[in-house]
PDB file of N, CA and C in Angstrom:
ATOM      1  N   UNK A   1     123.231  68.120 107.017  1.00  0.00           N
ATOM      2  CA  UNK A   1     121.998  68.044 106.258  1.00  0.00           C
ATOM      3  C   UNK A   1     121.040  69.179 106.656  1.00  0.00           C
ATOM      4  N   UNK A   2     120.782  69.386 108.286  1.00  0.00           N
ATOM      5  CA  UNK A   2     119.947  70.511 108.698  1.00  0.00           C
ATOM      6  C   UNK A   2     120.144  71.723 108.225  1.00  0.00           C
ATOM      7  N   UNK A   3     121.932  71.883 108.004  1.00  0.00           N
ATOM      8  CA  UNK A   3     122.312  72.947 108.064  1.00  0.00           C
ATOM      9  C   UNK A   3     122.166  73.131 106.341  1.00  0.00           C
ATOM     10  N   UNK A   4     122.097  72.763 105.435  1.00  0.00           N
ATOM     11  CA  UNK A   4     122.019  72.718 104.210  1.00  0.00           C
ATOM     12  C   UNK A   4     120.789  73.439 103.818  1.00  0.00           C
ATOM     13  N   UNK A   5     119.469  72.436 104.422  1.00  0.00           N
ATOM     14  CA  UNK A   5     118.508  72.968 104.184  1.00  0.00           C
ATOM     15  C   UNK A   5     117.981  74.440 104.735  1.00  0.00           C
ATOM     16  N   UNK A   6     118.579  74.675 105.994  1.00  0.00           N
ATOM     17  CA  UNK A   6     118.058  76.007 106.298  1.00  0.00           C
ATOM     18  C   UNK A   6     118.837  77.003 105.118  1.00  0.00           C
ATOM     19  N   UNK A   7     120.421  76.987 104.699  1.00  0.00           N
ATOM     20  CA  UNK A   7     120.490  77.885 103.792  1.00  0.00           C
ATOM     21  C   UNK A   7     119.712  77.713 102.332  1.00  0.00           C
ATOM     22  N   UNK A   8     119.477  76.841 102.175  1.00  0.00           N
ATOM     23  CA  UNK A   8     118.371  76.861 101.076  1.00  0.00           C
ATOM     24  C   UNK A   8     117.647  77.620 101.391  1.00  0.00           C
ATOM     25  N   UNK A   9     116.561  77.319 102.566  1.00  0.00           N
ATOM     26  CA  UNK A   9     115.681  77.862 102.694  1.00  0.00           C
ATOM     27  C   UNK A   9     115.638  79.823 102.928  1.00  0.00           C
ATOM     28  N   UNK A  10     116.969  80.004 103.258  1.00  0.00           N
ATOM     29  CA  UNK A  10     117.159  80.826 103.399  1.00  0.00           C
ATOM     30  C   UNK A  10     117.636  81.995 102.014  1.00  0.00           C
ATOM     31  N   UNK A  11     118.337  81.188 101.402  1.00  0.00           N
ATOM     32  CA  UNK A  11     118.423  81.823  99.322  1.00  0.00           C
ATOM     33  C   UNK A  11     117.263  81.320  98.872  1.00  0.00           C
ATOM     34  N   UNK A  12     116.018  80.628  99.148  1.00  0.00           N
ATOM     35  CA  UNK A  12     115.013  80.863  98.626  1.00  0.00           C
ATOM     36  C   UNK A  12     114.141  82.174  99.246  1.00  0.00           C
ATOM     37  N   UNK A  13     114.251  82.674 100.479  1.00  0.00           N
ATOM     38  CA  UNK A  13     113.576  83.722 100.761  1.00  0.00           C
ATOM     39  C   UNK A  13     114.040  84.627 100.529  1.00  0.00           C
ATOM     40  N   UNK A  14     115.487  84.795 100.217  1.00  0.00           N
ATOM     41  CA  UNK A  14     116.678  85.773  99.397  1.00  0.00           C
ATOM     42  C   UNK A  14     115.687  86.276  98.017  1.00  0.00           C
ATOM     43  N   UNK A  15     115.701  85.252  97.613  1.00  0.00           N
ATOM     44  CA  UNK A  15     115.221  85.142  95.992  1.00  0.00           C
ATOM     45  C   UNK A  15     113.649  85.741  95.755  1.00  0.00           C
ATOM     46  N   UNK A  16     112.917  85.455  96.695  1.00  0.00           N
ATOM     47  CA  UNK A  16     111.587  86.042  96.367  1.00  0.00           C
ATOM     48  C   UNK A  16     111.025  87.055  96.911  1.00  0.00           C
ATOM     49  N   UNK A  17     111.766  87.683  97.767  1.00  0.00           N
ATOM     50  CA  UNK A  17     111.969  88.989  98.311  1.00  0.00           C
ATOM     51  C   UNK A  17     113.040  90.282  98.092  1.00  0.00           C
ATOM     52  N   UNK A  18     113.884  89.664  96.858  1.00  0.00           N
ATOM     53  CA  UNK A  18     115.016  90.941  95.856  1.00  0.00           C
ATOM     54  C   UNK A  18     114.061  91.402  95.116  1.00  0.00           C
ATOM     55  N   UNK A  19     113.337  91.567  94.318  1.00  0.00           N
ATOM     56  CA  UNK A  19     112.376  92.362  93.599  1.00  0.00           C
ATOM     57  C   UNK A  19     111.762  93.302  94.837  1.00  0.00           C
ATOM     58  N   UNK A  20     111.293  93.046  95.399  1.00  0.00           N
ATOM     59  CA  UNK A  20     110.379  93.768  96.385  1.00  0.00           C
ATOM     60  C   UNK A  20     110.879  94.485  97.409  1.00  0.00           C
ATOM     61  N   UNK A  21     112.636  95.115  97.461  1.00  0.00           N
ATOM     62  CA  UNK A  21     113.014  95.696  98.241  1.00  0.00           C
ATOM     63  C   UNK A  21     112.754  96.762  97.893  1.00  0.00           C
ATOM     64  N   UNK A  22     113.042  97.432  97.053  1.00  0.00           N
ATOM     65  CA  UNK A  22     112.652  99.014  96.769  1.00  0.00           C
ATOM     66  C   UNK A  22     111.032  99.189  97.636  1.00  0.00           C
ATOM     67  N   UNK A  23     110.342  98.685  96.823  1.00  0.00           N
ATOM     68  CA  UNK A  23     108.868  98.546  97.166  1.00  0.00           C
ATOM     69  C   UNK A  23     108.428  98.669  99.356  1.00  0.00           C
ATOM     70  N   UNK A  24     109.425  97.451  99.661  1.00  0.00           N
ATOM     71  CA  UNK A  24     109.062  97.403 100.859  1.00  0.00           C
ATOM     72  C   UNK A  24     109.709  98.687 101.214  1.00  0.00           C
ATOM     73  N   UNK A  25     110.720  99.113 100.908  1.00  0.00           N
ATOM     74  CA  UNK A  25     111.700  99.998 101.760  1.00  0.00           C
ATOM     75  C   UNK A  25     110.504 101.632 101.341  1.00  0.00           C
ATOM     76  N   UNK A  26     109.904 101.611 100.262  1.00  0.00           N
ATOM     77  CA  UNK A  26     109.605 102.951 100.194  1.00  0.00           C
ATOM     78  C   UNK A  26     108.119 102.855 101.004  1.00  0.00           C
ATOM     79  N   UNK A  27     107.716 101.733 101.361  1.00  0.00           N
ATOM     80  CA  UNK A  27     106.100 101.053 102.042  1.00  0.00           C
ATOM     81  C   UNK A  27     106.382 101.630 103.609  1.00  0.00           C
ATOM     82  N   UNK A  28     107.872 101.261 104.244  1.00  0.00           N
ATOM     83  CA  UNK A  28     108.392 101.865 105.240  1.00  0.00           C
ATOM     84  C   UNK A  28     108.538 103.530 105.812  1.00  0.00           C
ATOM     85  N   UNK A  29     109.414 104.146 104.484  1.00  0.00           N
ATOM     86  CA  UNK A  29     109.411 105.022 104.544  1.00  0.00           C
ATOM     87  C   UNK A  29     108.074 106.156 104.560  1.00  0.00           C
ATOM     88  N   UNK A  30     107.323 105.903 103.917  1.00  0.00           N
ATOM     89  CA  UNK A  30     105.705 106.315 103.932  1.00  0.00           C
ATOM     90  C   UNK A  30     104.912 106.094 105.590  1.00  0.00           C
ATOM     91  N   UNK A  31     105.661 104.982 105.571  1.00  0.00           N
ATOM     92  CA  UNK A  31     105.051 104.483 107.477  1.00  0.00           C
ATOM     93  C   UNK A  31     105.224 105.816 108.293  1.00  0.00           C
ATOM     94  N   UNK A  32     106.803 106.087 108.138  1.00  0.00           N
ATOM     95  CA  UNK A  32     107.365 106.593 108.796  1.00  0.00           C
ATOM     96  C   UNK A  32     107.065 108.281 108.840  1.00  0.00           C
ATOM     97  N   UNK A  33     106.760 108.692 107.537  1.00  0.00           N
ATOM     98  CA  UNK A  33     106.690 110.133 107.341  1.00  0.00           C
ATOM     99  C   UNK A  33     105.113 110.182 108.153  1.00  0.00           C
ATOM    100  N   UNK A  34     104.091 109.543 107.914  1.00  0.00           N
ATOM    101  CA  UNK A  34     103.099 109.396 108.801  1.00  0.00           C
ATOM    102  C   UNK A  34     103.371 109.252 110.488  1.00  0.00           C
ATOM    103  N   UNK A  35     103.863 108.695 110.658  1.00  0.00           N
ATOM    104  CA  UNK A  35     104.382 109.182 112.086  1.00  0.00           C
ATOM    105  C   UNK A  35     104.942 109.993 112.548  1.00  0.00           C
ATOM    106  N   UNK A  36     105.498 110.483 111.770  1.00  0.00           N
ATOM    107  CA  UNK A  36     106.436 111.740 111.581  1.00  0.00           C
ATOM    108  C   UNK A  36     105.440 113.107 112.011  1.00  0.00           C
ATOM    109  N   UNK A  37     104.379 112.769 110.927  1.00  0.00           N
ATOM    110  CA  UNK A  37     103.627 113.994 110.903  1.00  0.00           C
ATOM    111  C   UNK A  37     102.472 114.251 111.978  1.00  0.00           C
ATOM    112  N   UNK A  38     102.121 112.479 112.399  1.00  0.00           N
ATOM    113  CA  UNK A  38     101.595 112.676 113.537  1.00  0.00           C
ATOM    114  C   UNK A  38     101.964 113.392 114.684  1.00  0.00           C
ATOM    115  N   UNK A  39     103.197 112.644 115.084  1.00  0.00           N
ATOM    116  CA  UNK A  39     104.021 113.449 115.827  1.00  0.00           C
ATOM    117  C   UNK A  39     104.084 115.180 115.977  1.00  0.00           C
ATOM    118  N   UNK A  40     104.296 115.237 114.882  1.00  0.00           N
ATOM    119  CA  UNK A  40     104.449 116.693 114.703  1.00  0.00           C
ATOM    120  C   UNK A  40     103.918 117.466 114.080  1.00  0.00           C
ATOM    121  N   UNK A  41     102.323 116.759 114.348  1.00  0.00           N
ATOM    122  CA  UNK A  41     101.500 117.800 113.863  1.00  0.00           C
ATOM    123  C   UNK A  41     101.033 118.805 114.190  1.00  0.00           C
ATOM    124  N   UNK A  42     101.163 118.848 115.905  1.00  0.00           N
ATOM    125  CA  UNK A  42     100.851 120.111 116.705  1.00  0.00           C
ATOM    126  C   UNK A  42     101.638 120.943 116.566  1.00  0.00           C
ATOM    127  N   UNK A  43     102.618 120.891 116.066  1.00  0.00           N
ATOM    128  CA  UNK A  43     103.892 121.840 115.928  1.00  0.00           C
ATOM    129  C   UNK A  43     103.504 122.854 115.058  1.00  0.00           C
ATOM    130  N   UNK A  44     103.007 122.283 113.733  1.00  0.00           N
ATOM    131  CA  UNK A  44     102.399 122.360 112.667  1.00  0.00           C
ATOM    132  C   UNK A  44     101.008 123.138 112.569  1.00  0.00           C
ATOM    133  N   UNK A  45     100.471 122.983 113.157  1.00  0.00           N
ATOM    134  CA  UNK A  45      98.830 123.805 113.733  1.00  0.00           C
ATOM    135  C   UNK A  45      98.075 122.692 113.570  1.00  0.00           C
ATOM    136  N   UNK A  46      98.050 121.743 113.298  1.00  0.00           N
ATOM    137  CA  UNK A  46      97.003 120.379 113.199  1.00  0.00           C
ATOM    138  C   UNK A  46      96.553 119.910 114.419  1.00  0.00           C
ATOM    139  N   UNK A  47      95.499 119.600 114.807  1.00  0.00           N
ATOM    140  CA  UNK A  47      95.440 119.310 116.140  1.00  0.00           C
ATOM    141  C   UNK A  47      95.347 117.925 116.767  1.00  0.00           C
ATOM    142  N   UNK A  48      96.096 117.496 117.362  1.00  0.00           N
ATOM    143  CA  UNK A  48      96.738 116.363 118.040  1.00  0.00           C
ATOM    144  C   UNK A  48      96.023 115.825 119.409  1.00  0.00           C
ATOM    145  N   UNK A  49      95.033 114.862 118.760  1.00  0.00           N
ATOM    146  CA  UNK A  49      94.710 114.596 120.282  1.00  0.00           C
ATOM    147  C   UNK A  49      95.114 113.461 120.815  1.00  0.00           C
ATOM    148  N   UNK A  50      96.349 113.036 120.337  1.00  0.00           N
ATOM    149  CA  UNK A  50      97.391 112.339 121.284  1.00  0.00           C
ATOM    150  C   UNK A  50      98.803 112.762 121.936  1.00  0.00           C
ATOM    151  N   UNK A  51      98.708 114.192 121.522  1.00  0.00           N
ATOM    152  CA  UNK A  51      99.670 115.072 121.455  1.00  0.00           C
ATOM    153  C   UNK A  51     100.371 114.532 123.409  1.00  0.00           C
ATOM    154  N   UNK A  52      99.813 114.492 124.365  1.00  0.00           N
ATOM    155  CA  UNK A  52     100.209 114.441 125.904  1.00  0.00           C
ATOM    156  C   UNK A  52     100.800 113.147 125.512  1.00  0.00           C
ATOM    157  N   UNK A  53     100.573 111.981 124.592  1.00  0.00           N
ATOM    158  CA  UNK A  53     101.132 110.875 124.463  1.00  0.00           C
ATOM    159  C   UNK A  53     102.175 110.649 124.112  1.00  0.00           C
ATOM    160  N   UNK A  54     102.631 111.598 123.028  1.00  0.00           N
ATOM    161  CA  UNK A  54     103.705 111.585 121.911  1.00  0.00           C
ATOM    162  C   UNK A  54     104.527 112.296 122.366  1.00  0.00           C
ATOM    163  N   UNK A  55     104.573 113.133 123.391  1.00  0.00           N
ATOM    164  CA  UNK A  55     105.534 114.082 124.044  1.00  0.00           C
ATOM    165  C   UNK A  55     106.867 113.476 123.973  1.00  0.00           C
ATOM    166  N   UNK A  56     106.902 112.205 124.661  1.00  0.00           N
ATOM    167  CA  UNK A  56     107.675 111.277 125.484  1.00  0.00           C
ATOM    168  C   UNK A  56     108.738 110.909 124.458  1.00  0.00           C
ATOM    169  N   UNK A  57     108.262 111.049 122.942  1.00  0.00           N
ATOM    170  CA  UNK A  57     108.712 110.359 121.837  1.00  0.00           C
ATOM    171  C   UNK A  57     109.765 111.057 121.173  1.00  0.00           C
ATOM    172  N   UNK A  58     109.494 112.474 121.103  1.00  0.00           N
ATOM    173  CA  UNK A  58     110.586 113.841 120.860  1.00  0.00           C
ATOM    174  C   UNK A  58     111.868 113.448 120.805  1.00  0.00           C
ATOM    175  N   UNK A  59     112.217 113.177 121.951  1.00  0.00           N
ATOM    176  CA  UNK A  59     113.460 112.964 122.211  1.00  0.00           C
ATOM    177  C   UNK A  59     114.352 111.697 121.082  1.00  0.00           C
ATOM    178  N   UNK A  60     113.459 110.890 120.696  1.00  0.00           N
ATOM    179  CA  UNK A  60     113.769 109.832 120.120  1.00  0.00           C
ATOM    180  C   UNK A  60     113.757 109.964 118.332  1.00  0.00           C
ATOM    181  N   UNK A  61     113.022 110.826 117.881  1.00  0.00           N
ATOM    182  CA  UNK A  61     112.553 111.501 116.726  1.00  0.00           C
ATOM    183  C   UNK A  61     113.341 112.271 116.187  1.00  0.00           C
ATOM    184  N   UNK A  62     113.792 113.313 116.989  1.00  0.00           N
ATOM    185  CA  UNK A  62     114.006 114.818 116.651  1.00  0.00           C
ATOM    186  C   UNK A  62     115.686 114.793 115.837  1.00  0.00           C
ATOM    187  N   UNK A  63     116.043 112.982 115.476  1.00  0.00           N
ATOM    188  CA  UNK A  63     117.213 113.190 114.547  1.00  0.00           C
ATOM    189  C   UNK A  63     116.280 112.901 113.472  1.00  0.00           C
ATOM    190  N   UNK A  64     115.796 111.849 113.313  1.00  0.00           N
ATOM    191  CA  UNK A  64     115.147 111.697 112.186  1.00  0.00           C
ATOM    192  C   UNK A  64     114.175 113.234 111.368  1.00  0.00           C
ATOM    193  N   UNK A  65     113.894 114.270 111.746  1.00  0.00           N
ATOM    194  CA  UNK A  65     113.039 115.323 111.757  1.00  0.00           C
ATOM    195  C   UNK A  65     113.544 115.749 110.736  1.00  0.00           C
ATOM    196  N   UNK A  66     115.007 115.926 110.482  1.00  0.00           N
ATOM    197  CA  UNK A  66     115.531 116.959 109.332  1.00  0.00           C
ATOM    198  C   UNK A  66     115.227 116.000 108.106  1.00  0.00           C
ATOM    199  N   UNK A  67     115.909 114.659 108.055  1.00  0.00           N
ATOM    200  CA  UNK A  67     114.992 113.856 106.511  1.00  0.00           C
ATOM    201  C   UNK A  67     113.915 113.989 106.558  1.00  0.00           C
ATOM    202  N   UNK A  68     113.067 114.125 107.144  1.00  0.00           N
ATOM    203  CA  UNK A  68     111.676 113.957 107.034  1.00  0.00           C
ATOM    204  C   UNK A  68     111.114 115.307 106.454  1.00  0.00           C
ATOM    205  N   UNK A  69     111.594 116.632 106.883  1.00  0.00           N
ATOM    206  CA  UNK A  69     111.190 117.723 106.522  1.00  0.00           C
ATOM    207  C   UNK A  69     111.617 118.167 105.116  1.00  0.00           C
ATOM    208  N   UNK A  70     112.694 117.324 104.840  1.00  0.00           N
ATOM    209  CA  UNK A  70     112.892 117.414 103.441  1.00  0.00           C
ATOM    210  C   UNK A  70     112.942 116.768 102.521  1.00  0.00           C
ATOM    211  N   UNK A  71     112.281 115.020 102.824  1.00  0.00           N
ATOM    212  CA  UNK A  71     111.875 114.083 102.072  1.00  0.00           C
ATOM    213  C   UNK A  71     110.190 115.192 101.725  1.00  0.00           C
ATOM    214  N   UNK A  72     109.280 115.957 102.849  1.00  0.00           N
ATOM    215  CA  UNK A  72     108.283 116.706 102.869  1.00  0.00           C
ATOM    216  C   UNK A  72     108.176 117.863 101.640  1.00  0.00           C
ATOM    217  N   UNK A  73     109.410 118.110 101.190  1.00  0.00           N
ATOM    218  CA  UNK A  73     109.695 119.679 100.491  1.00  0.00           C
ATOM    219  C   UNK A  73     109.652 121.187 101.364  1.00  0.00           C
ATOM    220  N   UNK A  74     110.002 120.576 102.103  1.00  0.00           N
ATOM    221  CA  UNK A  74     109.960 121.750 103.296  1.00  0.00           C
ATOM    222  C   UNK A  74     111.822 122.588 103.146  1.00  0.00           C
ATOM    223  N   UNK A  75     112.086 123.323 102.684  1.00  0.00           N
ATOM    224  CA  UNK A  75     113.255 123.668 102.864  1.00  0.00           C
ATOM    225  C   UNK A  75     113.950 123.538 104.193  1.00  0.00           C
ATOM    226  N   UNK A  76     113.769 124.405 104.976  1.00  0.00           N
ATOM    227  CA  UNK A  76     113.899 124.808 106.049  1.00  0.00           C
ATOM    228  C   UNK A  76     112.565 123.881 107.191  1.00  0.00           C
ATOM    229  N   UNK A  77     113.013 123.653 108.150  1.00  0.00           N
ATOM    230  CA  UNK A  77     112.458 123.449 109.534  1.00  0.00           C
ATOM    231  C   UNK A  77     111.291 124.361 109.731  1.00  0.00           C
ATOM    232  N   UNK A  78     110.084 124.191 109.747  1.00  0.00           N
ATOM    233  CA  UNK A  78     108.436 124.463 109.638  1.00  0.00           C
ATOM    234  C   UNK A  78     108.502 124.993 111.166  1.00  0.00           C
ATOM    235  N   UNK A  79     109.253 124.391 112.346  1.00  0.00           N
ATOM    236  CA  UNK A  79     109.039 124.910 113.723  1.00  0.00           C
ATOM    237  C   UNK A  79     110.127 125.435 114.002  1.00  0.00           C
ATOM    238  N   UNK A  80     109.792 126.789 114.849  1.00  0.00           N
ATOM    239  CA  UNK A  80     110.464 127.713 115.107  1.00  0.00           C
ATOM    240  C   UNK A  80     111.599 126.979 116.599  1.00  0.00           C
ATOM    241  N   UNK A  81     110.928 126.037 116.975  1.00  0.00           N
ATOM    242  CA  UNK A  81     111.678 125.341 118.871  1.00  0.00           C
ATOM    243  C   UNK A  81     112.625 124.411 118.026  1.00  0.00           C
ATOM    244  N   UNK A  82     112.549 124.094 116.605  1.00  0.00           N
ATOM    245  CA  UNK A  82     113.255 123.019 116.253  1.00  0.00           C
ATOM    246  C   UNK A  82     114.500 123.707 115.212  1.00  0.00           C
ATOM    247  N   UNK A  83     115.196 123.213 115.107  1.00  0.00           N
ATOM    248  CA  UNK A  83     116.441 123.824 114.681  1.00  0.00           C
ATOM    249  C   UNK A  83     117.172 122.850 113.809  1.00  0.00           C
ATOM    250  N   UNK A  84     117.477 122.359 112.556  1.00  0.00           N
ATOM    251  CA  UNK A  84     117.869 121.652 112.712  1.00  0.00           C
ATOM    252  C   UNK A  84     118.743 122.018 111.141  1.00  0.00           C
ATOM    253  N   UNK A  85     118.668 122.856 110.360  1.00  0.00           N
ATOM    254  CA  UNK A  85     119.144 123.290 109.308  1.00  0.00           C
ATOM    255  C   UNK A  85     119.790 124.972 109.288  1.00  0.00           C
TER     256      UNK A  85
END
């Protein structure tokens, strides 16, 4: 019986959250290019005054960098230390 109702409950949250995947997924992606750019805005000439913070983060980023620069319209890689095309 428990187990019944949780999959209900569970194809009901199926159900009212399929319309809204595109939506959430591109709500994400927008998150992300913003962090992105935070990140790498000093790279960029923008000035970063969390830049000593975000250092740490590079390492964790710098795959994601190439979608991002060209979800951006950036052909090519904007920083000369970064390489990635």
């Amino acid at each position: 019986m428990i187990d019944k109702l949780k999959k209900l409950i569970a194809f009901y949250e199926e159900v009212l959250s399929l319309p809204h995947r595109t939506e959430i997924a591109r709500e994400l992606r927008e998150e992300e290019d913003v962090f992105l750019l935070l990140l790498f805005s000093e790279m960029v000439g923008i000035p970063n005054p969390t830049y000593y913070y975000t250092l740490e983060l590079y390492p964790y980023m710098i795959e994601k960098f190439h979608d991002w620069h060209l979800r951006m319209g950036m052909e090519k890689s904007p920083l000369s230390g970064i390489r990635c095309c």
